[in-house]
PDB file of N, CA and C in Angstrom:
ATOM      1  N   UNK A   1      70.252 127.724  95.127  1.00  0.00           N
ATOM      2  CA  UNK A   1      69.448 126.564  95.434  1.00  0.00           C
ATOM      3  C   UNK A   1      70.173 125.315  94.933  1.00  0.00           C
ATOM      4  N   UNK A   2      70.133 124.434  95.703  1.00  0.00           N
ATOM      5  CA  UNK A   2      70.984 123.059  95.141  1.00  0.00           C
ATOM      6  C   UNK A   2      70.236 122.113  94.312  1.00  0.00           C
ATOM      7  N   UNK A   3      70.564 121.862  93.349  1.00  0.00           N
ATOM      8  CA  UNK A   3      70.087 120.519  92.291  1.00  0.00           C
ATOM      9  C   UNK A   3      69.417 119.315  93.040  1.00  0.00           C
ATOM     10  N   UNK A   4      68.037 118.903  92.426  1.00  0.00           N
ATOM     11  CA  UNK A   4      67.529 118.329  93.442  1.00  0.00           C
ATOM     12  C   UNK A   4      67.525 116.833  92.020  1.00  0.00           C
ATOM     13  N   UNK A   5      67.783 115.479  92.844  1.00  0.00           N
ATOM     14  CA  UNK A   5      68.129 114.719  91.721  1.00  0.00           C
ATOM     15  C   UNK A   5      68.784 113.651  92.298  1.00  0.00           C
ATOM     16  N   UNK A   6      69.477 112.456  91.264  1.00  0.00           N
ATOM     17  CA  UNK A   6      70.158 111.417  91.133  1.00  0.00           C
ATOM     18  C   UNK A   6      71.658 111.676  90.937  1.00  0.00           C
ATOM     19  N   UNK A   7      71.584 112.712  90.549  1.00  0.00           N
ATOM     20  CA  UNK A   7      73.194 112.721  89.381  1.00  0.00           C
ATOM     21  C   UNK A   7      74.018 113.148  90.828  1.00  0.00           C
ATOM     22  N   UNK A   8      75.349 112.713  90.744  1.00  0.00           N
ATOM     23  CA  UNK A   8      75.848 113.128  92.439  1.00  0.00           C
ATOM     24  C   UNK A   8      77.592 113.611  90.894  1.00  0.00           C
ATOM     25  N   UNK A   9      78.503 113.773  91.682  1.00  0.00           N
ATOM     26  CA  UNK A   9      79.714 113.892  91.239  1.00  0.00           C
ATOM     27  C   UNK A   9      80.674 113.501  91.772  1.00  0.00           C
ATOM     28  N   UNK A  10      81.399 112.903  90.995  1.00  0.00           N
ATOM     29  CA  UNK A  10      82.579 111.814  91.546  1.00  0.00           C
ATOM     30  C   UNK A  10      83.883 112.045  91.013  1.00  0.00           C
ATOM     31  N   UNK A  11      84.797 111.414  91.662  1.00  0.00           N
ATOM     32  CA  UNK A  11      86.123 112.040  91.053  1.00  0.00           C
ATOM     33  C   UNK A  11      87.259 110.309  90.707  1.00  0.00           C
ATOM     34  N   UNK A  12      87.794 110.382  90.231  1.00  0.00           N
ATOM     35  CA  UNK A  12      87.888 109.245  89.275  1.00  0.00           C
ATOM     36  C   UNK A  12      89.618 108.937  89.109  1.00  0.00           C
ATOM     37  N   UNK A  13      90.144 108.359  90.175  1.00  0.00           N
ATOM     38  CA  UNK A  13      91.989 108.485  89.901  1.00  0.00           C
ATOM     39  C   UNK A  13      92.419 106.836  89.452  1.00  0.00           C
ATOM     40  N   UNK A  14      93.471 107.390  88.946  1.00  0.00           N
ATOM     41  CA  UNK A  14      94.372 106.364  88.139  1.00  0.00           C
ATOM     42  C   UNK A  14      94.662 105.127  89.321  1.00  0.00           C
ATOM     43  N   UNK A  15      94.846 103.933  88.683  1.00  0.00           N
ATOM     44  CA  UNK A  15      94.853 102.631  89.605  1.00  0.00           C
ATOM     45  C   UNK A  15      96.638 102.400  89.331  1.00  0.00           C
ATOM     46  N   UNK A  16      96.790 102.439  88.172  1.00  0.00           N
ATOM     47  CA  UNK A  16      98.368 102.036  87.489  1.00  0.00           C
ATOM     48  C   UNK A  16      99.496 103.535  88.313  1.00  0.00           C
ATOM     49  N   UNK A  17      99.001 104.291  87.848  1.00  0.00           N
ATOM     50  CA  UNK A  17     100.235 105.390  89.037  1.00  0.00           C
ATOM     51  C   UNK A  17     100.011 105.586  90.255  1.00  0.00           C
ATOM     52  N   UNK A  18      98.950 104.673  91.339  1.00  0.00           N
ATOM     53  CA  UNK A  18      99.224 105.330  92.178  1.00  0.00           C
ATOM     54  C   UNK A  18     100.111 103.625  92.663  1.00  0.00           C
ATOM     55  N   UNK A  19      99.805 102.287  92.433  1.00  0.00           N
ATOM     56  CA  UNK A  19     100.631 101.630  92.163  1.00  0.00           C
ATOM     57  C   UNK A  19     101.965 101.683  92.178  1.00  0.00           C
ATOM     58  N   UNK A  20     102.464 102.605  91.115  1.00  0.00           N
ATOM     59  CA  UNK A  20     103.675 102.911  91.211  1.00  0.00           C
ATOM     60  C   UNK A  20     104.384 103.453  92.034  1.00  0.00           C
ATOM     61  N   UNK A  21     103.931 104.369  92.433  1.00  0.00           N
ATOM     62  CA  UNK A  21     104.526 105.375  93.947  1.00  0.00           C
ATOM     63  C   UNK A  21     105.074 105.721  93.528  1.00  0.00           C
ATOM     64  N   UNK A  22     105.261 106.821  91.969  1.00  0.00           N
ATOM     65  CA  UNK A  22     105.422 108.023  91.444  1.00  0.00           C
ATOM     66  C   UNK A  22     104.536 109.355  92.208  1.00  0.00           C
ATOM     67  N   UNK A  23     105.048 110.250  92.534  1.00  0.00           N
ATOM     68  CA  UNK A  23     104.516 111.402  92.944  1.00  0.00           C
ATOM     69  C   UNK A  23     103.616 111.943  91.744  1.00  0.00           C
ATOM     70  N   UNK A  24     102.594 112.544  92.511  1.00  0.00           N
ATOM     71  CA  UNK A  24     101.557 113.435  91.751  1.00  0.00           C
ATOM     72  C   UNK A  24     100.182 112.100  91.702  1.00  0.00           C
ATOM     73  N   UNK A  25      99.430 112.631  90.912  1.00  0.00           N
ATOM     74  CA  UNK A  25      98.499 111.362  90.284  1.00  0.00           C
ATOM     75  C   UNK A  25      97.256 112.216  89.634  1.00  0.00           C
ATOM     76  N   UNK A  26      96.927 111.343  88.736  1.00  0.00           N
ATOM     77  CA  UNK A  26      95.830 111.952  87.803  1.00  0.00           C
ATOM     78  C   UNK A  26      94.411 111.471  87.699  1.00  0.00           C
ATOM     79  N   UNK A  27      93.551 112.395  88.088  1.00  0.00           N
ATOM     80  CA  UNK A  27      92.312 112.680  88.871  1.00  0.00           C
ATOM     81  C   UNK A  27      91.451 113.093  87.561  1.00  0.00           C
ATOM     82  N   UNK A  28      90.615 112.698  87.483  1.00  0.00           N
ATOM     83  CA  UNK A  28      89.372 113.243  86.349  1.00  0.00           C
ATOM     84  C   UNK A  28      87.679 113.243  87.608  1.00  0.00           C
ATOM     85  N   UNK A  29      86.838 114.148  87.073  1.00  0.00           N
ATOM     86  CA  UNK A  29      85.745 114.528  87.711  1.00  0.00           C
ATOM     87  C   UNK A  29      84.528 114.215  86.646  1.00  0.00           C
ATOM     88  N   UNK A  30      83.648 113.487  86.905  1.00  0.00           N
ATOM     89  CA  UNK A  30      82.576 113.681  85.886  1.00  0.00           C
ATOM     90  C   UNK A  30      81.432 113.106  86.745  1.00  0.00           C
ATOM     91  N   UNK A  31      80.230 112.977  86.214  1.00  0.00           N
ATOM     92  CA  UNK A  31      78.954 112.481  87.222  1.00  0.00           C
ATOM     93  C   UNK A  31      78.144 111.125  86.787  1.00  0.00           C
ATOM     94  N   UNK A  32      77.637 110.462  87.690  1.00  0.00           N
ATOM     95  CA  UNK A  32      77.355 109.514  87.490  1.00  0.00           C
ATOM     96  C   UNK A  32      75.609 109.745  88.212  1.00  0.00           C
ATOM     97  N   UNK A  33      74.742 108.946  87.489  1.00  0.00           N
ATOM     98  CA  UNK A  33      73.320 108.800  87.994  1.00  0.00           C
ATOM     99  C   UNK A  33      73.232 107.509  89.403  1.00  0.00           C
ATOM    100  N   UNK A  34      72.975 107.844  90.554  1.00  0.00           N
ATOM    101  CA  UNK A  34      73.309 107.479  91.963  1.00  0.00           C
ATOM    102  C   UNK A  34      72.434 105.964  91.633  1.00  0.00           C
ATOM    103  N   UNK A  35      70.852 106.542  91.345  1.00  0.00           N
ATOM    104  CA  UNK A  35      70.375 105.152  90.847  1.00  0.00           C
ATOM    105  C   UNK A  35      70.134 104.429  89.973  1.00  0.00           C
ATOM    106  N   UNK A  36      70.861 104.530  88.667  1.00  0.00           N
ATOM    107  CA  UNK A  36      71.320 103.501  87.646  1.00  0.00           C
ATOM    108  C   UNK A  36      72.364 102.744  88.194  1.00  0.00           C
ATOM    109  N   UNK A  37      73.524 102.895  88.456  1.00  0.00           N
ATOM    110  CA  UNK A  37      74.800 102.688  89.058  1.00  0.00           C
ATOM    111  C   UNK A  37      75.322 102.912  90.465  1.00  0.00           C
ATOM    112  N   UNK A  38      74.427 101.601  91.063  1.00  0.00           N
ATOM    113  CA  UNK A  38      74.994 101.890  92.015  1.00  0.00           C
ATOM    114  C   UNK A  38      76.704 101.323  92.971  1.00  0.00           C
ATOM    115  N   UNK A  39      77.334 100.799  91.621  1.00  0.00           N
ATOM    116  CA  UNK A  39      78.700 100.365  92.066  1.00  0.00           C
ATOM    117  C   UNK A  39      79.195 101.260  91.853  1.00  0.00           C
ATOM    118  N   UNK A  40      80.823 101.274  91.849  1.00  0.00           N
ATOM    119  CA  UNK A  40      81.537 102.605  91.608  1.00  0.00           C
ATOM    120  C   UNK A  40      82.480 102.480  89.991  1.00  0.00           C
ATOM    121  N   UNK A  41      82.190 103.394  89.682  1.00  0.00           N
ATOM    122  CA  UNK A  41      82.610 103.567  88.154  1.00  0.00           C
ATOM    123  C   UNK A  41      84.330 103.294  87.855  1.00  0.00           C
ATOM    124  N   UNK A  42      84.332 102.263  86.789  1.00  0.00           N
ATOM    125  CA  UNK A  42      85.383 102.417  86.410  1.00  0.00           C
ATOM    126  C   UNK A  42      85.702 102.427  84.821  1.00  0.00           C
ATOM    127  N   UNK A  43      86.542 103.624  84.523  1.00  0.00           N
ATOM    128  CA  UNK A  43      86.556 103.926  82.933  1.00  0.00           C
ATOM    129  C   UNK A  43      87.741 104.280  82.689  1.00  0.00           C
ATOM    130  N   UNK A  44      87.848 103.847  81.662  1.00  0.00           N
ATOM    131  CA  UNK A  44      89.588 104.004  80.685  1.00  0.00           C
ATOM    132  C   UNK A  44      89.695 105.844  80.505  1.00  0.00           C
ATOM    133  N   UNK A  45      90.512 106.543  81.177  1.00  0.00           N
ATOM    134  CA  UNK A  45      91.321 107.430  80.595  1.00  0.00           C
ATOM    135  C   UNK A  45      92.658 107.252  80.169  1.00  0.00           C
ATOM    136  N   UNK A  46      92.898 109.097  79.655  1.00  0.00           N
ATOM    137  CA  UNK A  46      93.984 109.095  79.587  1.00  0.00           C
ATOM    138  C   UNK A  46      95.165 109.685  80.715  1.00  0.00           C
ATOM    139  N   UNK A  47      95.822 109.072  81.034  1.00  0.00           N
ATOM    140  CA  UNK A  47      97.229 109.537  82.197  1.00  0.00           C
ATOM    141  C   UNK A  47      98.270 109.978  81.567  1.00  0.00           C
ATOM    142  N   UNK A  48      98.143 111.743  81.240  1.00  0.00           N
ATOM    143  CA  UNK A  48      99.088 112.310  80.866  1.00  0.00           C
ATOM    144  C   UNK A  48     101.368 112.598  81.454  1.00  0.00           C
ATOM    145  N   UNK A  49     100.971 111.640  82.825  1.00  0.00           N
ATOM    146  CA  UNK A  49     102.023 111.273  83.284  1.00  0.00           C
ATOM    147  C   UNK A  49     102.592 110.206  83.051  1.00  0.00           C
ATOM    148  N   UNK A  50     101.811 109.267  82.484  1.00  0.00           N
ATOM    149  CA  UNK A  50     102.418 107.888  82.084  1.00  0.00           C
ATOM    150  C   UNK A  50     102.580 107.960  80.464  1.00  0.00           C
ATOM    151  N   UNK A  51     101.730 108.749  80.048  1.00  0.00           N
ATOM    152  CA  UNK A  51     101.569 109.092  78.623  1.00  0.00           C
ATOM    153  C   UNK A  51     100.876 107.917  77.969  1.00  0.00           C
ATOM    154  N   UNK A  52      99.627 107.437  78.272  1.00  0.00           N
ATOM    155  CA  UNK A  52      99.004 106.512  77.958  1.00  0.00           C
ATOM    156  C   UNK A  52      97.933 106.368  78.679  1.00  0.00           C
ATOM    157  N   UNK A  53      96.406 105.541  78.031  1.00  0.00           N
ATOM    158  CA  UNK A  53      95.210 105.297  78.540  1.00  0.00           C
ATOM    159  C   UNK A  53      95.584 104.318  79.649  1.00  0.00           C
ATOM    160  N   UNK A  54      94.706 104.508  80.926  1.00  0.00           N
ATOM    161  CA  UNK A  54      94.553 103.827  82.048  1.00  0.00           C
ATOM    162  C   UNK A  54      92.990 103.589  82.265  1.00  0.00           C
ATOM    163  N   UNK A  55      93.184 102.666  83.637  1.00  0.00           N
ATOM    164  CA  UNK A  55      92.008 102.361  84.120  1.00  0.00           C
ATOM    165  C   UNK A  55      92.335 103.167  85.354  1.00  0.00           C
ATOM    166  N   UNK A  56      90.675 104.341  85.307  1.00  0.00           N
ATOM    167  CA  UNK A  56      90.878 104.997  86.576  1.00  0.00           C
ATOM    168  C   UNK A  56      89.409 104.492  87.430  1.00  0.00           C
ATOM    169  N   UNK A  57      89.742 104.544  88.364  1.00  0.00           N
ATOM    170  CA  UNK A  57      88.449 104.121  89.538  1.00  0.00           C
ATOM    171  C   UNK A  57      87.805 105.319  90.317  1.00  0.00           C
ATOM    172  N   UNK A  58      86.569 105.096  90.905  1.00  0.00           N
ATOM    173  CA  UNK A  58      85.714 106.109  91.694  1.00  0.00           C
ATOM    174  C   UNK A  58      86.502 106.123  93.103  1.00  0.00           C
ATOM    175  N   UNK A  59      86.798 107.331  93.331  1.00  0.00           N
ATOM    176  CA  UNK A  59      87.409 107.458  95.034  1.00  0.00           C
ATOM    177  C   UNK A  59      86.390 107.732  95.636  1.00  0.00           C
ATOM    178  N   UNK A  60      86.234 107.711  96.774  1.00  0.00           N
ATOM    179  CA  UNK A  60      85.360 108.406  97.835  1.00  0.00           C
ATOM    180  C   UNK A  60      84.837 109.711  97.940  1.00  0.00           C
TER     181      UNK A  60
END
């Protein structure tokens, strides 16, 4: 049976490597509440390819 609710799941990639047009890119998944927020999330990880915290954004 599917979760009946707000919370949806989103996936969250780096703004600074894909910029670069280095191959690969680093993707994080976590969930966001649909109606608290309804812009698209953006939060500091870490980019184990750059070896340093980034700003990653909500993809589609």
């Amino acid at each position: 049976m599917a979760k009946k609710g707000n919370r949806v799941q989103v996936i969250l990639e780096c703004t600074e490597h894909r910029k670069s047009g280095l191959p690969g890119t680093s993707r994080y998944t976590t969930t966001k509440n649909r109606k608290n927020t309804t812009d698209r999330l953006m939060l500091k990880k870490y980019n184990p390819m750059l070896k340093k915290h980034t700003v990653h954004k909500e993809i589609k």
